[in-house]
C-alpha atoms as a PDB file:
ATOM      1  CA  UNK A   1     144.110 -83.097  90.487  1.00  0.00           C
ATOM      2  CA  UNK A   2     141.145 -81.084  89.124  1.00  0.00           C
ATOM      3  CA  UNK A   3     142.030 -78.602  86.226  1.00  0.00           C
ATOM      4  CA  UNK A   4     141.089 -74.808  86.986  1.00  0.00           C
ATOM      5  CA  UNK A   5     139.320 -72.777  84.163  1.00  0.00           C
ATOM      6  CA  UNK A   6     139.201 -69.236  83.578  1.00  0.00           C
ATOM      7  CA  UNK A   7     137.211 -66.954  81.483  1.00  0.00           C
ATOM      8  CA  UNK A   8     136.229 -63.826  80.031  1.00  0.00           C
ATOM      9  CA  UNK A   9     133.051 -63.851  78.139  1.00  0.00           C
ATOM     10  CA  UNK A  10     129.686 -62.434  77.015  1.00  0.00           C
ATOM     11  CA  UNK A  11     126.401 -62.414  79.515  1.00  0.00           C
ATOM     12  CA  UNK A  12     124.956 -64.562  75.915  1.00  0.00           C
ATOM     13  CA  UNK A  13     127.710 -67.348  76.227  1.00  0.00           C
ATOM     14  CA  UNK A  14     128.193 -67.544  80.059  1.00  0.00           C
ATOM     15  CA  UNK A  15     126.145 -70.507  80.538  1.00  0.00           C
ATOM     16  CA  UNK A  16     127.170 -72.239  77.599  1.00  0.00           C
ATOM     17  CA  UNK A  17     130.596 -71.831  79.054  1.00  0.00           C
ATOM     18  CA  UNK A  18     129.646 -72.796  82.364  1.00  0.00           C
ATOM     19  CA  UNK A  19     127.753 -75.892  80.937  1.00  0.00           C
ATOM     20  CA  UNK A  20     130.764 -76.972  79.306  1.00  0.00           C
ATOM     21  CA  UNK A  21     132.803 -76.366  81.819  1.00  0.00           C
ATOM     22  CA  UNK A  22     130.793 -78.282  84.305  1.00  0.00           C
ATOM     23  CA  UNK A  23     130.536 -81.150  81.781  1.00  0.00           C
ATOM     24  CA  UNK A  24     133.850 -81.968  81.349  1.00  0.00           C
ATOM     25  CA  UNK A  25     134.559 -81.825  85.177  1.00  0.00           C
ATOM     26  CA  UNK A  26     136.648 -78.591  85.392  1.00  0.00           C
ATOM     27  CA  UNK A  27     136.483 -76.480  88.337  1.00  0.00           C
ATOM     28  CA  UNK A  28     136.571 -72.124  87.631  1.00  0.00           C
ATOM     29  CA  UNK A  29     137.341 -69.310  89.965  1.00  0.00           C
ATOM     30  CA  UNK A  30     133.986 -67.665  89.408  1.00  0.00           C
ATOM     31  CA  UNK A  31     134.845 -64.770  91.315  1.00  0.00           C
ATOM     32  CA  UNK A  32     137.831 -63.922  88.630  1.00  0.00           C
ATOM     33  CA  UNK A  33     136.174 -64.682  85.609  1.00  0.00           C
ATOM     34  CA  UNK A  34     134.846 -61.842  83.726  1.00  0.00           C
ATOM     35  CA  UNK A  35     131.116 -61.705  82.294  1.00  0.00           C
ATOM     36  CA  UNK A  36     130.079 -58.786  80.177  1.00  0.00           C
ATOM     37  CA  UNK A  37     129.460 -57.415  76.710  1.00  0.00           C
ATOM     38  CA  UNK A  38     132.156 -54.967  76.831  1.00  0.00           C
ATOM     39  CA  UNK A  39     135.424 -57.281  78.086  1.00  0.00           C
ATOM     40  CA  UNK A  40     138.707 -55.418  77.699  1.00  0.00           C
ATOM     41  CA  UNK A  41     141.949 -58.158  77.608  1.00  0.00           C
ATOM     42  CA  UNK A  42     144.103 -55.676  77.726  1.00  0.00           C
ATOM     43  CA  UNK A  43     142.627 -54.413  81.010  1.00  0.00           C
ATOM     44  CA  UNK A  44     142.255 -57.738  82.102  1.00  0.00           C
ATOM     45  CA  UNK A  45     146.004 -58.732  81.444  1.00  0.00           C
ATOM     46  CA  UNK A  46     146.831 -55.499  83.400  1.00  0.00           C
ATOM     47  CA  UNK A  47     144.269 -56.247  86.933  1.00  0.00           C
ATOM     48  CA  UNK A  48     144.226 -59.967  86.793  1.00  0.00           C
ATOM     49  CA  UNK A  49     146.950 -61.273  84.252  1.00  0.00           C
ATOM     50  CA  UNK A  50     148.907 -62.546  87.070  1.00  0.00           C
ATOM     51  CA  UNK A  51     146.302 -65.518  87.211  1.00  0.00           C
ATOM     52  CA  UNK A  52     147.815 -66.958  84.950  1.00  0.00           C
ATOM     53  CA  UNK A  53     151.426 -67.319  86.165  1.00  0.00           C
ATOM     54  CA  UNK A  54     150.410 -68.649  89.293  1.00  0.00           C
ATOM     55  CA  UNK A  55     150.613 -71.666  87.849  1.00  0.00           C
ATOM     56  CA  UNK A  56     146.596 -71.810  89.135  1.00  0.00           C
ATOM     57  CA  UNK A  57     145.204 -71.577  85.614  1.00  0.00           C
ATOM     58  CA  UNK A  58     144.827 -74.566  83.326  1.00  0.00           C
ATOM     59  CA  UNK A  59     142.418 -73.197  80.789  1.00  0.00           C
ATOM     60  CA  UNK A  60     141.723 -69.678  79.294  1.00  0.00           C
ATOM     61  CA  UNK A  61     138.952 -69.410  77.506  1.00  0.00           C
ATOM     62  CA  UNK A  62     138.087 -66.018  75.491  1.00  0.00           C
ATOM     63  CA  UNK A  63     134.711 -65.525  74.035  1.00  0.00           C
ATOM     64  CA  UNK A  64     135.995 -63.076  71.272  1.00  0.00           C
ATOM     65  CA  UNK A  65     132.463 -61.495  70.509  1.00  0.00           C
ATOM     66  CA  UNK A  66     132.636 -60.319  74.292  1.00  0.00           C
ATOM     67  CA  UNK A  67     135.906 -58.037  73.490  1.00  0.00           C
ATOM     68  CA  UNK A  68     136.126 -54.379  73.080  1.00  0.00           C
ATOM     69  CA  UNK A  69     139.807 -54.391  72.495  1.00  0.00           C
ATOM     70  CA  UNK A  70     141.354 -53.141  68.473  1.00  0.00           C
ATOM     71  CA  UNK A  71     142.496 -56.426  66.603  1.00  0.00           C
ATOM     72  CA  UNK A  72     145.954 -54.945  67.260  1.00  0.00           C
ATOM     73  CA  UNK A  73     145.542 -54.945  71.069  1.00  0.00           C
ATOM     74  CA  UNK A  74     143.925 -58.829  71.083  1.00  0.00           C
ATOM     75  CA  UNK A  75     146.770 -60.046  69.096  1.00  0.00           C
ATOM     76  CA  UNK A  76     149.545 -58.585  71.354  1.00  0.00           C
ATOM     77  CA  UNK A  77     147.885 -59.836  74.627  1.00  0.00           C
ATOM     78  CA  UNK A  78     147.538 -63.386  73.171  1.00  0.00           C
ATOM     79  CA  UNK A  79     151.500 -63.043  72.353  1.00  0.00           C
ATOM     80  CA  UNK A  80     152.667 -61.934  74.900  1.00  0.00           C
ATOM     81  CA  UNK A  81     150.384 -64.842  76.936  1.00  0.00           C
ATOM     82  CA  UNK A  82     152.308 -67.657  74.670  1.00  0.00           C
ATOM     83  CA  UNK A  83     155.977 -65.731  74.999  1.00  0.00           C
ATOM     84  CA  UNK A  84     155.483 -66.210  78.692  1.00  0.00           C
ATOM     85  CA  UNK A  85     154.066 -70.378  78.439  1.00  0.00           C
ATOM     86  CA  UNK A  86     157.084 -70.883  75.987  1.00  0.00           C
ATOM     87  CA  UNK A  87     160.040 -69.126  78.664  1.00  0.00           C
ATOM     88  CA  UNK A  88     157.860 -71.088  81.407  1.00  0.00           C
ATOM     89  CA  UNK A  89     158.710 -74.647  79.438  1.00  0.00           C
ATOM     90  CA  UNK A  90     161.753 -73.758  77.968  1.00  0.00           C
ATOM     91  CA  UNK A  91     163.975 -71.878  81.337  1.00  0.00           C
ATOM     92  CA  UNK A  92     161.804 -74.035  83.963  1.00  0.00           C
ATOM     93  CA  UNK A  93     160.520 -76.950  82.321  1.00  0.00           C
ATOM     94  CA  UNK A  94     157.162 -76.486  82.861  1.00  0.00           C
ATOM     95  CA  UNK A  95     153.936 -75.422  81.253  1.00  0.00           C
ATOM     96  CA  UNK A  96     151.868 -73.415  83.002  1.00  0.00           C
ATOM     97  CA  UNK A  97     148.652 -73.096  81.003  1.00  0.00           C
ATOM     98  CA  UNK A  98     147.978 -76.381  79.346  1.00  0.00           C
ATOM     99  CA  UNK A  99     145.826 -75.136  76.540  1.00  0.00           C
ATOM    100  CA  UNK A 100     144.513 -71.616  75.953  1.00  0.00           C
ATOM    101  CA  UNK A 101     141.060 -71.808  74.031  1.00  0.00           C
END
């Protein structure tokens, strides 16, 4: 079973991304990734966060630089991303995202 990908990163590290992506023979939903210098998680997590609970997603990969978020904002979307992968494996005993990058 191939492994999906999805990402939010800068126009600078898209095809690095996409490069390694390809390379290690992952497959991404190119028309939900987001590419741009000014990525918002939070607004992400908000449109699109269901993506990742549809047990569709095996990656997530952030390209920090890309983010416009506060600090504050970053770290609460990233905790709230592993409060949901822990009640996933701990209630169902499953894990959703395998690793988040």
């Amino acid at each position: 079973m191939q492994k999906i990908v999805l990402y939010l990163t800068s126009k600078a590290f898209r095809q690095t991304i996409d490069h390694a992506v390809k390379e290690a023979g992952l497959v991404t939903l190119d028309c939900n990734n987001v590419i741009g210098n000014t990525v918002s998680i939070e607004e992400f997590m908000n449109k699109k966060g269901y993506l990742l609970g549809d047990n569709d997603i095996d990656y997530l990969i952030v390209d920090l630089s890309a983010l416009i978020d506060r600090e504050e904002s970053i770290l609460k979307m990233w905790l709230e991303i592993e409060y949901y992968q822990n009640f996933l494996e701990s209630v169902f005993g499953i894990l959703r995202l395998d690793q988040i990058l």
